[in-house]
Protein backbone atom coordinates (compact mmCIF):
# COMPACT_ATOMS: atom_id res chain seq x y z
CA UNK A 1 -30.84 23.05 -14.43
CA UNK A 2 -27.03 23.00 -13.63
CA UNK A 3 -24.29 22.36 -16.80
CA UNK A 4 -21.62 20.58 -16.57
CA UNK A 5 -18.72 21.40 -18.66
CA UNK A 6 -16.30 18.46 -19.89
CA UNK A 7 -13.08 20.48 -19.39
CA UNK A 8 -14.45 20.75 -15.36
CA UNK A 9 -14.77 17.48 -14.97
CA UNK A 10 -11.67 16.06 -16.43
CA UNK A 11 -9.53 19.18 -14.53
CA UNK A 12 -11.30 18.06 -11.63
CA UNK A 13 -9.98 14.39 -12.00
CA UNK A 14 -6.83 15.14 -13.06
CA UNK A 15 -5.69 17.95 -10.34
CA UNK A 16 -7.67 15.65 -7.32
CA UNK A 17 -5.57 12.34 -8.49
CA UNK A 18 -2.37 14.89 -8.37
CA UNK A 19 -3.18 16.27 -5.01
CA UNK A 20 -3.72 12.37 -3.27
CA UNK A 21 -0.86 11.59 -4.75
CA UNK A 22 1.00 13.82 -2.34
CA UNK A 23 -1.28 14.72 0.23
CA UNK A 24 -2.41 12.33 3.05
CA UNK A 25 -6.45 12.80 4.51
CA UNK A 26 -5.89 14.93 7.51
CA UNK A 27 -7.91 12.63 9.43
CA UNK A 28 -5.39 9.53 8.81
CA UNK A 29 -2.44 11.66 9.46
CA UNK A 30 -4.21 12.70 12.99
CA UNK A 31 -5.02 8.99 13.59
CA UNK A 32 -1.67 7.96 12.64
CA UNK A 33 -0.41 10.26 14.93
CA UNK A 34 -2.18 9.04 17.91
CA UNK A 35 -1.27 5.69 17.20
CA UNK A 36 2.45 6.70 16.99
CA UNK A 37 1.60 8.18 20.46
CA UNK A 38 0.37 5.01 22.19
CA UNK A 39 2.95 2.25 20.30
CA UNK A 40 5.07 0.47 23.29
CA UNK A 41 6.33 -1.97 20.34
CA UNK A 42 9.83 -0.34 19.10
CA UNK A 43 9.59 -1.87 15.66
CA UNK A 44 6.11 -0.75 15.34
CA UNK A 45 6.81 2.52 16.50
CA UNK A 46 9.58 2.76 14.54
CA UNK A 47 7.86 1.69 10.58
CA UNK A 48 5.11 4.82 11.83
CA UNK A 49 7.61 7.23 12.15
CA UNK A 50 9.17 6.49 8.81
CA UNK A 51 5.37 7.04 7.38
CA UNK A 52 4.59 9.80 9.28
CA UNK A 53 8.01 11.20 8.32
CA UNK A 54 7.74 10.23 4.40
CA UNK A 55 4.38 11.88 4.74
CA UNK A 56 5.53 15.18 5.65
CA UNK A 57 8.12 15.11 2.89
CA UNK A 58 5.87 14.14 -0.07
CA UNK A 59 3.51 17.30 1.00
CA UNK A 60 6.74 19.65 0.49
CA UNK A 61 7.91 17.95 -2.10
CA UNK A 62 4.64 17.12 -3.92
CA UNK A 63 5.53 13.64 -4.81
CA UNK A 64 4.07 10.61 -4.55
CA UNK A 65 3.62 8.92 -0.70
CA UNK A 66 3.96 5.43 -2.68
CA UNK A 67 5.85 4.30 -5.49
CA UNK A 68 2.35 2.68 -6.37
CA UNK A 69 0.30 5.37 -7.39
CA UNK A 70 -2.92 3.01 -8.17
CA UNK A 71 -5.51 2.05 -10.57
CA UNK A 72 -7.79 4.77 -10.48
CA UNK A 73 -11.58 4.32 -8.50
CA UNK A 74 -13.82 7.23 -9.69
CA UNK A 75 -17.68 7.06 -7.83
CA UNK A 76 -20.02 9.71 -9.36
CA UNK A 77 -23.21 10.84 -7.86
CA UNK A 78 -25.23 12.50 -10.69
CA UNK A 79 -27.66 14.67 -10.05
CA UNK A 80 -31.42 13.99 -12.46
CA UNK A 81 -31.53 17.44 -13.01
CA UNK A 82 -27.67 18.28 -14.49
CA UNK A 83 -27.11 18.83 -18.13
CA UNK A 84 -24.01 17.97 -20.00
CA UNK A 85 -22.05 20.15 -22.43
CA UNK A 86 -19.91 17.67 -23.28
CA UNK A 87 -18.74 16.19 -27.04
CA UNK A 88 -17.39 12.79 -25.50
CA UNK A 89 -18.97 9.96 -23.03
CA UNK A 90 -18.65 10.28 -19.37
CA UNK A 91 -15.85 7.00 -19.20
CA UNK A 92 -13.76 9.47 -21.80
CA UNK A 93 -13.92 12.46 -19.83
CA UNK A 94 -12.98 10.83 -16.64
CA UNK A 95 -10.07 8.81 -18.14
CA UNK A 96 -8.72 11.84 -20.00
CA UNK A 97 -8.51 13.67 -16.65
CA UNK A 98 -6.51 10.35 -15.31
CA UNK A 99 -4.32 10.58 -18.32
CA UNK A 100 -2.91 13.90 -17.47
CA UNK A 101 -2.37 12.99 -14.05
CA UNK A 102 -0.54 10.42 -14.49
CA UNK A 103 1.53 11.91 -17.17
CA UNK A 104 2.25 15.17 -15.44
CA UNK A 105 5.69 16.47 -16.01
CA UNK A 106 6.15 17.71 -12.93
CA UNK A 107 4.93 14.94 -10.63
CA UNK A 108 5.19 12.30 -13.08
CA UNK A 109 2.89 9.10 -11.28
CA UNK A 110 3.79 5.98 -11.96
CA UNK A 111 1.75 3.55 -14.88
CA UNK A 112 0.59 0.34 -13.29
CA UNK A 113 -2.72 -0.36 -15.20
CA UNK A 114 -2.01 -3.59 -18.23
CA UNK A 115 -4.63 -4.41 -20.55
CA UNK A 116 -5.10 -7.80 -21.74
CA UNK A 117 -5.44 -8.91 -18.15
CA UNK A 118 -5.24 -12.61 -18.71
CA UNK A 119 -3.06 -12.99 -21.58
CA UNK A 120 -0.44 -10.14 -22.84
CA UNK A 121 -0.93 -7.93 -19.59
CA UNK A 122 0.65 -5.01 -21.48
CA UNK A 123 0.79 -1.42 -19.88
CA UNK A 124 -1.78 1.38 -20.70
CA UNK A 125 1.63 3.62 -20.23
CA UNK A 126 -0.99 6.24 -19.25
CA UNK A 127 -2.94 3.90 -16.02
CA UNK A 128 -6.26 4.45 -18.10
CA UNK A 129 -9.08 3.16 -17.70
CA UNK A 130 -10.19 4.02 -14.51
CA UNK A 131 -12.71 1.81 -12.65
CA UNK A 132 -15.92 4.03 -12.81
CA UNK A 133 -19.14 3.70 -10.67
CA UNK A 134 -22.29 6.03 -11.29
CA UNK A 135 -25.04 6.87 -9.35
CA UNK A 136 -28.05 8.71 -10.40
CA UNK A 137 -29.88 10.79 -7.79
CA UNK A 138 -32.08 13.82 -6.80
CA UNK A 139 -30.66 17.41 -7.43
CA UNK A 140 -28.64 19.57 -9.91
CA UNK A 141 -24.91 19.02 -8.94
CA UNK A 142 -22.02 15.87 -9.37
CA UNK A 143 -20.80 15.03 -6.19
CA UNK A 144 -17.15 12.71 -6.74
CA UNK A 145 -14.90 10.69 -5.05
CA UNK A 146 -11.57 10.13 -6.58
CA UNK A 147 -9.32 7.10 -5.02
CA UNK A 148 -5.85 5.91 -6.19
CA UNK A 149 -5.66 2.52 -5.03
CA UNK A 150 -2.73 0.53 -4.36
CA UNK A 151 -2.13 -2.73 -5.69
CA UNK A 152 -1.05 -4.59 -2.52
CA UNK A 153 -4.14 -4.06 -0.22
CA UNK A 154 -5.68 -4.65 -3.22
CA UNK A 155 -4.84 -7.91 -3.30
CA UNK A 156 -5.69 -8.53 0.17
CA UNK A 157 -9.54 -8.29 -0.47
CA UNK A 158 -11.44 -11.32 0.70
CA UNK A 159 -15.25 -12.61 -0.04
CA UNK A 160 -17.03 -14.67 2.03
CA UNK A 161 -20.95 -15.76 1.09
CA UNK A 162 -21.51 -16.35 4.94
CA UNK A 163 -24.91 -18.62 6.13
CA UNK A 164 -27.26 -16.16 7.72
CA UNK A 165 -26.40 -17.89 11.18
CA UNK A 166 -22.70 -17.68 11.01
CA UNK A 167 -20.93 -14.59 12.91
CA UNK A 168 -19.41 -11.65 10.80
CA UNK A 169 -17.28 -10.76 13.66
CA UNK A 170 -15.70 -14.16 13.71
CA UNK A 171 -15.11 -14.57 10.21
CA UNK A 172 -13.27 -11.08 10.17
CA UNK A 173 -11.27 -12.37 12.90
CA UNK A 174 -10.22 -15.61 11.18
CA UNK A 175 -9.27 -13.63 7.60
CA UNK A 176 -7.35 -10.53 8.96
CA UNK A 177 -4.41 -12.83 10.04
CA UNK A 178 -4.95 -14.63 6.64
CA UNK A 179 -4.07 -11.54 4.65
CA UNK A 180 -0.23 -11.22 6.24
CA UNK A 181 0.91 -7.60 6.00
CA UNK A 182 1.25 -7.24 2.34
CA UNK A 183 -1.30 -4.14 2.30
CA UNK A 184 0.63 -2.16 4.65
CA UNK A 185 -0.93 -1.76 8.13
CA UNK A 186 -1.85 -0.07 9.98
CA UNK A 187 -4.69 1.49 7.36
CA UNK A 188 -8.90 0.94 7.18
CA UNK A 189 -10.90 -2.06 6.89
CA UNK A 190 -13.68 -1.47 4.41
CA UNK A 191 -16.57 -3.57 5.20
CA UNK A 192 -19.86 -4.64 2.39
CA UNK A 193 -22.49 -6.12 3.98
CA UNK A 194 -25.18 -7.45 1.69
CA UNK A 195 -26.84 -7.23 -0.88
CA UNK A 196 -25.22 -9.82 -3.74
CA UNK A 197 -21.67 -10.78 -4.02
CA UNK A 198 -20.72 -7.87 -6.12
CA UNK A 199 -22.96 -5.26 -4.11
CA UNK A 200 -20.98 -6.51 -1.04
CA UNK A 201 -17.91 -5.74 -2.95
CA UNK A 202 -18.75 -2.69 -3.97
CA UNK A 203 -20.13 -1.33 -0.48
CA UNK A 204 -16.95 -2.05 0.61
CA UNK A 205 -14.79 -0.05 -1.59
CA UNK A 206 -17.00 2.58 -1.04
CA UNK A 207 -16.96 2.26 3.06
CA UNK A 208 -12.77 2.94 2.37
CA UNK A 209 -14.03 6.43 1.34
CA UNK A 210 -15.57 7.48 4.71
CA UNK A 211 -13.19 9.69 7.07
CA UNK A 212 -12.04 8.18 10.16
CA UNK A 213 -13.70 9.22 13.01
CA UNK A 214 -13.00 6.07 15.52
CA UNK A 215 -11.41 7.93 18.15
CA UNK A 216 -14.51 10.56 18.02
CA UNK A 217 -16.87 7.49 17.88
CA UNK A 218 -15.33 5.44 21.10
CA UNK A 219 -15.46 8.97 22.65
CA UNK A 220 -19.48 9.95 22.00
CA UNK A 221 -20.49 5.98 21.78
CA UNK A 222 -21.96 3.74 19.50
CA UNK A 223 -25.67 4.84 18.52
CA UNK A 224 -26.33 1.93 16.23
CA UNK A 225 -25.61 -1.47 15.72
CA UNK A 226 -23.28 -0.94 12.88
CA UNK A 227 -21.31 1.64 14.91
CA UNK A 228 -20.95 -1.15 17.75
CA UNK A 229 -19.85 -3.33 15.17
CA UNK A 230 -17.30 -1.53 13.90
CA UNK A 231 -15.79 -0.72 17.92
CA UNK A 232 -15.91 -4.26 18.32
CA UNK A 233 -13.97 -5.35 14.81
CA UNK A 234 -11.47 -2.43 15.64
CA UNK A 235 -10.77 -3.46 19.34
CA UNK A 236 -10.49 -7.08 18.52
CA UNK A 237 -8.58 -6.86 15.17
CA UNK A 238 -6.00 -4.29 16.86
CA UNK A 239 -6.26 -7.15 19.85
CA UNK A 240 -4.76 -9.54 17.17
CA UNK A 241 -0.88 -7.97 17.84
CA UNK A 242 -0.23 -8.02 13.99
CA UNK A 243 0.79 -3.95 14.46
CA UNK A 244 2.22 -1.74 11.57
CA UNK A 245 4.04 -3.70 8.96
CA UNK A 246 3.19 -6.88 10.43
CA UNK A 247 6.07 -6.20 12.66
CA UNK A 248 3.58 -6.75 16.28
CA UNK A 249 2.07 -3.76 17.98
CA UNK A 250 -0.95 -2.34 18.89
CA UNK A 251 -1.93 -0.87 16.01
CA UNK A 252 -2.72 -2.52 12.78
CA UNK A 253 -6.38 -0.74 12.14
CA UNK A 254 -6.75 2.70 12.41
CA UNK A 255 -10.29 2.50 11.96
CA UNK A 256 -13.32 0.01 10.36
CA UNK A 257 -16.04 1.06 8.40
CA UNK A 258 -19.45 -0.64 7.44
CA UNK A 259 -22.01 0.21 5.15
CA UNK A 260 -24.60 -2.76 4.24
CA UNK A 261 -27.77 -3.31 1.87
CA UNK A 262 -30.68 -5.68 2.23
CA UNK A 263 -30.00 -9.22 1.10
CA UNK A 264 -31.79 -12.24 -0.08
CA UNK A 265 -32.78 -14.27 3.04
CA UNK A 266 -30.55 -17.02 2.13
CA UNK A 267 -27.51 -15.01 2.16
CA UNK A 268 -25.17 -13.11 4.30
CA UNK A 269 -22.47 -11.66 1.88
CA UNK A 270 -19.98 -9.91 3.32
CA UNK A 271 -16.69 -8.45 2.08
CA UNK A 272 -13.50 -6.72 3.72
CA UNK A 273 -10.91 -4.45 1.39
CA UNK A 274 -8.14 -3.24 3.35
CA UNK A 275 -6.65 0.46 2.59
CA UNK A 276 -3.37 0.86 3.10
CA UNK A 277 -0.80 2.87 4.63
CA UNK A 278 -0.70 5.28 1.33
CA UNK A 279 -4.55 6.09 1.85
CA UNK A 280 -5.37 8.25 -1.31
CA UNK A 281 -8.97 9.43 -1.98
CA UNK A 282 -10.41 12.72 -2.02
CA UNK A 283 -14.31 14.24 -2.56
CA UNK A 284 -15.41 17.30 -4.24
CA UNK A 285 -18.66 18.56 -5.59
CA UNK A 286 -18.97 20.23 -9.48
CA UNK A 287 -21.73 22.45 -9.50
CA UNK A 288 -21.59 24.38 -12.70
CA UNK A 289 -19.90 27.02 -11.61
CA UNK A 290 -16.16 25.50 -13.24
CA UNK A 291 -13.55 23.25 -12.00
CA UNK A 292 -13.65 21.79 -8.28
CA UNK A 293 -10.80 23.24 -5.73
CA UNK A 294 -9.24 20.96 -3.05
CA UNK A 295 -8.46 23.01 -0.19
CA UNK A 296 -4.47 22.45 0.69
CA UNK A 297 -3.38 21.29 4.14
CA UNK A 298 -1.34 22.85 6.27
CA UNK A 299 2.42 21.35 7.60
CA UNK A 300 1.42 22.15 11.10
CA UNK A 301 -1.07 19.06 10.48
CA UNK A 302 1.78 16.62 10.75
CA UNK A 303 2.41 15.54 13.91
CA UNK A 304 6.33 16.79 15.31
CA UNK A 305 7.52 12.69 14.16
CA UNK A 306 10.87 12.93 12.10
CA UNK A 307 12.38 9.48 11.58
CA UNK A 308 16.07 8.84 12.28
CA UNK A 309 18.07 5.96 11.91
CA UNK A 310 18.69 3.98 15.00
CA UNK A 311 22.19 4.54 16.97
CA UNK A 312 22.43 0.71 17.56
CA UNK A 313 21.69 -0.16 13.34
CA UNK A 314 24.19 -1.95 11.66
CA UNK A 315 25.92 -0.21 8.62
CA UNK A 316 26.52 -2.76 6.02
CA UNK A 317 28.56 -2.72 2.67
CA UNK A 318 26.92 -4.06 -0.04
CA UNK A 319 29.95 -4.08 -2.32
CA UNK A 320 31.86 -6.46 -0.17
CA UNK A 321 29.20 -8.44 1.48
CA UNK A 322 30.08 -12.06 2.05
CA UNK A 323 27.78 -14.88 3.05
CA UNK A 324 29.33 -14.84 6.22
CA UNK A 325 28.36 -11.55 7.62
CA UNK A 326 25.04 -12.78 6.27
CA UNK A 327 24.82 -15.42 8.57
CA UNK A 328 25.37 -13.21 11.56
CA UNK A 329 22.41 -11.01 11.00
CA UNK A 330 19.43 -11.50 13.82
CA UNK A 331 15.98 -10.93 13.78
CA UNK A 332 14.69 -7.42 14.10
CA UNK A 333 17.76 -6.27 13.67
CA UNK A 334 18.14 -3.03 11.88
CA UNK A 335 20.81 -2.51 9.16
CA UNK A 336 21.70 0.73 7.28
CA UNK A 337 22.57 -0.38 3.91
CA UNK A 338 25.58 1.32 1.65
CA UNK A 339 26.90 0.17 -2.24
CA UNK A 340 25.38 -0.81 -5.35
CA UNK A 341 21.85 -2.75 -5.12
CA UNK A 342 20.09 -4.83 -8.01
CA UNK A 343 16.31 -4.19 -8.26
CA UNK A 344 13.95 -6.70 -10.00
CA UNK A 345 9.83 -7.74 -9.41
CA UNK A 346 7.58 -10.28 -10.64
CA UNK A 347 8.32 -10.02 -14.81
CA UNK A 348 12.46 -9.84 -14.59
CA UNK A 349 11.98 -12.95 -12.43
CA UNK A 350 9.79 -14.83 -14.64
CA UNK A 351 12.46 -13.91 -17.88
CA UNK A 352 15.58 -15.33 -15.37
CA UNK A 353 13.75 -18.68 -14.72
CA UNK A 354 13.05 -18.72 -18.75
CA UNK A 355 16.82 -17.92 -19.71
CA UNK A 356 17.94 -20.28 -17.17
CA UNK A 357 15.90 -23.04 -18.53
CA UNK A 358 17.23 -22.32 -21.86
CA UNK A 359 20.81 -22.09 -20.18
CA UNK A 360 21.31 -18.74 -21.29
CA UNK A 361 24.01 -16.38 -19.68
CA UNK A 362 21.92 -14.13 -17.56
CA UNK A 363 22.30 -10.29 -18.18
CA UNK A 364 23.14 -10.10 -14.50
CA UNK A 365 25.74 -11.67 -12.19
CA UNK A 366 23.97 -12.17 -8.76
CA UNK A 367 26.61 -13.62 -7.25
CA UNK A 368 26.49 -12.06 -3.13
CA UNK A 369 24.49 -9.79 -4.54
CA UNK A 370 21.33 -8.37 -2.62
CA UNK A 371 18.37 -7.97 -4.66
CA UNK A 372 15.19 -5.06 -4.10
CA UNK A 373 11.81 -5.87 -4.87
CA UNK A 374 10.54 -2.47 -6.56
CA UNK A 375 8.75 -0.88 -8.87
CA UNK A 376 9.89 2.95 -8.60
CA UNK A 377 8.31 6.25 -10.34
CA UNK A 378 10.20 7.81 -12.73
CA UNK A 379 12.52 10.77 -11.63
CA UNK A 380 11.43 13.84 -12.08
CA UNK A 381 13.67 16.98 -12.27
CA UNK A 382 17.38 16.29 -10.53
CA UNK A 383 15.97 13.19 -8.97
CA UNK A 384 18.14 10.32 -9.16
CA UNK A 385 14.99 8.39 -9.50
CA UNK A 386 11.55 9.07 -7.84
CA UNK A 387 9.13 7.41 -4.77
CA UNK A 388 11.11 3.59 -4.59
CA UNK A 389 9.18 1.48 -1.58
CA UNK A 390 9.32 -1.97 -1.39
CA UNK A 391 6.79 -4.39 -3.07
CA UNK A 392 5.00 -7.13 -1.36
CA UNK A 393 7.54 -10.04 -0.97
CA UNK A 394 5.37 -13.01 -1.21
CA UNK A 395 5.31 -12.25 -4.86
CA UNK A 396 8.83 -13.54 -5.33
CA UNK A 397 8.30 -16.72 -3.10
CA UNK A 398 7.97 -19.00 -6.06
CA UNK A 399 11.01 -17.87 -7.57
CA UNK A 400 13.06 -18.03 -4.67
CA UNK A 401 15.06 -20.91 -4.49
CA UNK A 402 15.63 -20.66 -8.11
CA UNK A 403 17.43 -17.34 -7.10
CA UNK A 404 19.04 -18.34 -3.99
CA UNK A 405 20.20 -21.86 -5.91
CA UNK A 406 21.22 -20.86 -9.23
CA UNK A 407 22.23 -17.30 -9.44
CA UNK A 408 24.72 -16.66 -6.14
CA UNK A 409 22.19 -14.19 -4.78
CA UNK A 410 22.34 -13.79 -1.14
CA UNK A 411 19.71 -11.62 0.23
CA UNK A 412 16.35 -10.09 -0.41
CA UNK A 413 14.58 -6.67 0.25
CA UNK A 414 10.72 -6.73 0.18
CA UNK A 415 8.17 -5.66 1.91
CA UNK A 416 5.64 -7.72 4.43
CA UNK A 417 6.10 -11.72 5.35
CA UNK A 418 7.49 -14.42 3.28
CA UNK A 419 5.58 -17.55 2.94
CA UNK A 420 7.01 -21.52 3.97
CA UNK A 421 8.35 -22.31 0.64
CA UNK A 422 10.71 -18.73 0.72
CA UNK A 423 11.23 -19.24 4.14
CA UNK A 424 12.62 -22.84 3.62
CA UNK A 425 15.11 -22.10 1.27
CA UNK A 426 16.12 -18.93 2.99
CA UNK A 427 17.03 -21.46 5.41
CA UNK A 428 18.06 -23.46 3.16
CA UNK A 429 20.58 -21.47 1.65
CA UNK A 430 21.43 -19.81 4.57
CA UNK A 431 20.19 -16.21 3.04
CA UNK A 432 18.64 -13.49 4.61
CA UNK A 433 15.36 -11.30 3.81
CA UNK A 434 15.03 -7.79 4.75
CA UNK A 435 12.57 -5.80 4.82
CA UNK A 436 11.85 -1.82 4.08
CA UNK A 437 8.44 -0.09 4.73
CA UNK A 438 5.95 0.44 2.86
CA UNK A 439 4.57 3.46 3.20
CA UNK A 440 7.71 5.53 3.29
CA UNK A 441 9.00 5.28 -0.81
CA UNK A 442 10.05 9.16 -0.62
CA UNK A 443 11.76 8.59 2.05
CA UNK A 444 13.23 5.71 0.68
CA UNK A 445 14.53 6.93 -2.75
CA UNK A 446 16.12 9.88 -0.92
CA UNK A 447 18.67 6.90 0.11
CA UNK A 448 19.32 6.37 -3.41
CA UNK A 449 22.33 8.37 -5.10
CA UNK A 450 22.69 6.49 -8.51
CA UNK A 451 20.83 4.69 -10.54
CA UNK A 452 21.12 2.63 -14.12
CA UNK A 453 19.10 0.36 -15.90
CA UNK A 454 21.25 -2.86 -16.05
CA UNK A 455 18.69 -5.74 -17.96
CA UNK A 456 15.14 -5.75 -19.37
CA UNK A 457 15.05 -1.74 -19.79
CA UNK A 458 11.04 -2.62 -22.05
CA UNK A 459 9.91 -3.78 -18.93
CA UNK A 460 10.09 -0.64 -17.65
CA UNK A 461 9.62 0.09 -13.93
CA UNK A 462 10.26 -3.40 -13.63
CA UNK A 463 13.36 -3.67 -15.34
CA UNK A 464 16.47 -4.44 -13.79
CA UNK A 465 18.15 -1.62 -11.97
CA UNK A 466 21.24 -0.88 -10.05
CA UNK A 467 21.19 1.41 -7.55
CA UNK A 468 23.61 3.10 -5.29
CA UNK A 469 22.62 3.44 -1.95
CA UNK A 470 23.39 5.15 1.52
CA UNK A 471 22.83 4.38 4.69
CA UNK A 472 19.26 2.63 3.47
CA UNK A 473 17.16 1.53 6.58
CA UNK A 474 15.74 -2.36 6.33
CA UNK A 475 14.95 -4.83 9.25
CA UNK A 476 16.24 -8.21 9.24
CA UNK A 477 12.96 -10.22 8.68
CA UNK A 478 14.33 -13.25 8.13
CA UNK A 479 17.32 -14.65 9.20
CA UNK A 480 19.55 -17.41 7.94
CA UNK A 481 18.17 -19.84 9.93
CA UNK A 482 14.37 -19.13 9.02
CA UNK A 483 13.12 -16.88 11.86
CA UNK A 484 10.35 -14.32 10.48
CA UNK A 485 9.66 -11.57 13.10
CA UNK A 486 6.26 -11.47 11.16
CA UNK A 487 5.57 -14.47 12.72
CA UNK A 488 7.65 -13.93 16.45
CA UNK A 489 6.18 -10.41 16.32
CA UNK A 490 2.97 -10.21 16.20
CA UNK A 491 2.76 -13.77 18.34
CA UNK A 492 4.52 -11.43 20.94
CA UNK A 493 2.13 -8.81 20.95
CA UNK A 494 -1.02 -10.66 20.90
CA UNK A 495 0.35 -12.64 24.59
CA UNK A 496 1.21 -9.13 25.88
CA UNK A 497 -2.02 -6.98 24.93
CA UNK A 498 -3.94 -10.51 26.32
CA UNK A 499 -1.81 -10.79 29.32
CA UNK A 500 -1.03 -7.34 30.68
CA UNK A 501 -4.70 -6.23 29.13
CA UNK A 502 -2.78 -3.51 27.45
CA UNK A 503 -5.21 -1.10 25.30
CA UNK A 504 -5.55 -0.58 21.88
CA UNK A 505 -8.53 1.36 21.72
CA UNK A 506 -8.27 4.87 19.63
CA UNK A 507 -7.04 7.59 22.26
């Protein structure tokens, strides 16, 4: 009978949520790279680099890939036969090892997790609790897989209680394009087949866990129906032209994964979780003999892909930006940003439309100002500040003309597609949204020289900052008269792979 020691388990947790924070999954930095390879879209080609190139620098500088360093997904397979010497529950141990973590000094992670989900939504401060699946099964050791999942691909899962006649491959088709490119693509499609609606859920969180092997499976063949399900779902979702970042390409799935569970014969649930570009999750096994070790990668894993800026971009100063020059920005085009940048997300929008309601002064004067949507980790060390990518636009789109109307503000940094009611009064207002890639918040922050907490400092990471900036890379989204490229792009892309039968299959 094997024993299981508290401390192991908790180090475990705590150095493997560490190490993903830092360290991609060799095989998605080796699929990455072959799709880098293979994109003939420039702006697609062009957000991979920057994430191949972030990458590299978060393993050297062991900080995080993404400024969202998740809510915590812990699945435990217990063996019947382990013992515990352990004075707490299993939930305890497990969140204690998240709690140092996320509260390391010396790659401090960022807090996401509220409690009081409904109502007060206030921070743990710590991202405690994790969510925490367990497993009992045959043998004497506690096999683990740690994920740190992102909030935006989060929010991109989709349910569907399908009649037993109705094709899975369709409905896939029909709700990729649905979920826009707020979770970051190109990534994994986890997919739950079965069993009820939360087993389906469930099956395909855990699917996100499986390594990517899609180039190794095209190249042996499909020896199942599930594995010539999954071919099919990742030729015809790549097929779809959204590419990375929604931009249009030929990549927006790196790979699709499947695991199903008999189901009552009146049902066909199926459910699809996205993982994003910041795939975090690793596996390790405790089997009495002390705390698991995660074997390190080494640089020469990276693929040779260091991002530059592009000769044609645009350099732009922010501290004398006039509607005007606005105006003149086109779509796709890339601009290298310079000057003093307000930051503000979801909460510090919400308290603006309050104090303007109230006809308060606002802490902030917006006027031609350009405002980031982020949420960044705290600095560490001589940092200015830490990991800073972009959050998912479509957040903001409510507050949006409010912004554009009432406060002078002139332009908008995100990440993904804006929906209609944005996009109108971009147009409206003749404004302008830009976006930066997510995926590539190291690489992002390293833009940053200065940075101050202007408004709202007990909200935190979603206070409002100012930051000074150099020579940060965005792409012209949307222009001032209400062209998206996430619409133009991947529109493009899907004629050309249909027309000129380009591939997209995994080289």
């Amino acid at each position: 009978m094997t024993t299981i020691k508290q401390a192991d388990l908790t180090e475990s947790i705590s150095d493997a949520l560490q190490f993903i924070s830092y360290f991609h999954p060799a095989d998605y930095i080796r699929a990455l790279g072959r799709a880098y390879e293979r994109e003939q879209s420039p702006a697609a080609k062009d957000a991979i680099a920057q994430i191949l190139t972030n990458s590299r620098m978060c393993a050297e500088g062991h900080r995080p890939i993404c400024q969202d360093t998740g809510i915590v997904n812990v699945f435990l397979r217990i063996g019947m036969n382990v013992r515990w010497d352990a004075s707490v529950g299993l939930d305890d141990i497990v969140n204690e090892g998240v709690r140092r973590a996320y509260l390391h000094p010396d790659n401090t992670l960022r807090a996401s997790v509220l409690a009081d989900p409904a109502f007060a939504r206030k921070n743990t401060r710590d991202n405690t609790p994790a969510v925490i699946n367990v497993q009992l099964v045959p043998g004497d050791t506690v096999e683990v897989d740690v994920a740190a999942k992102g909030g935006g691909s989060e929010a991109k899962a989709k349910f569907a209680m399908l009649n037993p006649s109705e094709s899975i491959v369709e409905w896939v088709l029909k709700t990729v394009p649905t979920m826009g490119a707020g979770w970051c693509p190109p990534g994994m499609l986890g997919i739950g087949i079965g069993g009820t609606a939360e087993k389906a859920m469930l099956l395909a969180k855990q699917a996100l866990m499986e390594p990517i092997d899609m180039a190794e499976l095209k190249k042996r063949g499909p020896q199942s129906k599930l594995e010539e399900l999954r071919v099919e779902l990742y030729d015809k979702v790549n097929a779809l032209g959204i590419g990375a970042q929604g931009l249009g390409g030929l990549s927006t799935v790196l790979d699709v994964k499947i695991l199903d569970y008999p189901t009552h014969a009146a049902n066909k649930p199926v459910a699809m979780i996205p993982n994003c570009a910041a795939t975090r999750h690793a596996h390790f096994v405790l089997d009495g003999s002390g705390p698991a070790h995660l074997e390190l990668p080494k640089l020469s894993d990276w693929p040779a892909v260091t991002w530059k800026p592009d000769a044609t971009a645009l350099r732009v100063n922010l501290d004398g930006l006039t509607r005007e020059e606005v105006v003149n920005w086109r779509p796709g085009q890339t601009l290298l940003l310079s000057g003093k940048l307000l930051t503000g997300r979801d909460a510090a929008h919400k308290r603006i439309q309050d104090m303007l309601e109230r006809a308060e002064k606002l802490p902030v004067d917006f006027t031609n100002r350009v405002i980031y949507y982020v949420g960044p980790v705290d600095p560490v060390r001589n940092e200015v500040i830490g990991p800073a990518g972009p959050t998912t636009a479509s957040r903001m789109d409510k507050f949006t003309e409010m912004m554009l109307a009432r406060t002078g503000l002139i332009a908008m940094i995100g990440k993904a597609e804006r929906g209609p009611v944005a996009v109108d009064a971009i147009r409206k207002h003749k404004a302008a949204y830009l976006m930066a890639v997510g995926g590539a918040a190291y690489l992002v922050s390293k833009a940053i020289r200065k940075s101050r907490v202007l408004a709202f400092a007990d909200l935190g990471m979603e206070a409002i900052y100012e930051f000074e900036v150099e020579d940060m890379p965005v792409t012209v989204a949307v222009d001032a008269a209400g062209t998206s490229v996430h619409q133009t792009g991947p529109a493009e892309w899907e004629s050309r792979i249909r027309e000129f039968r380009i591939p997209v299959t995994a080289a």
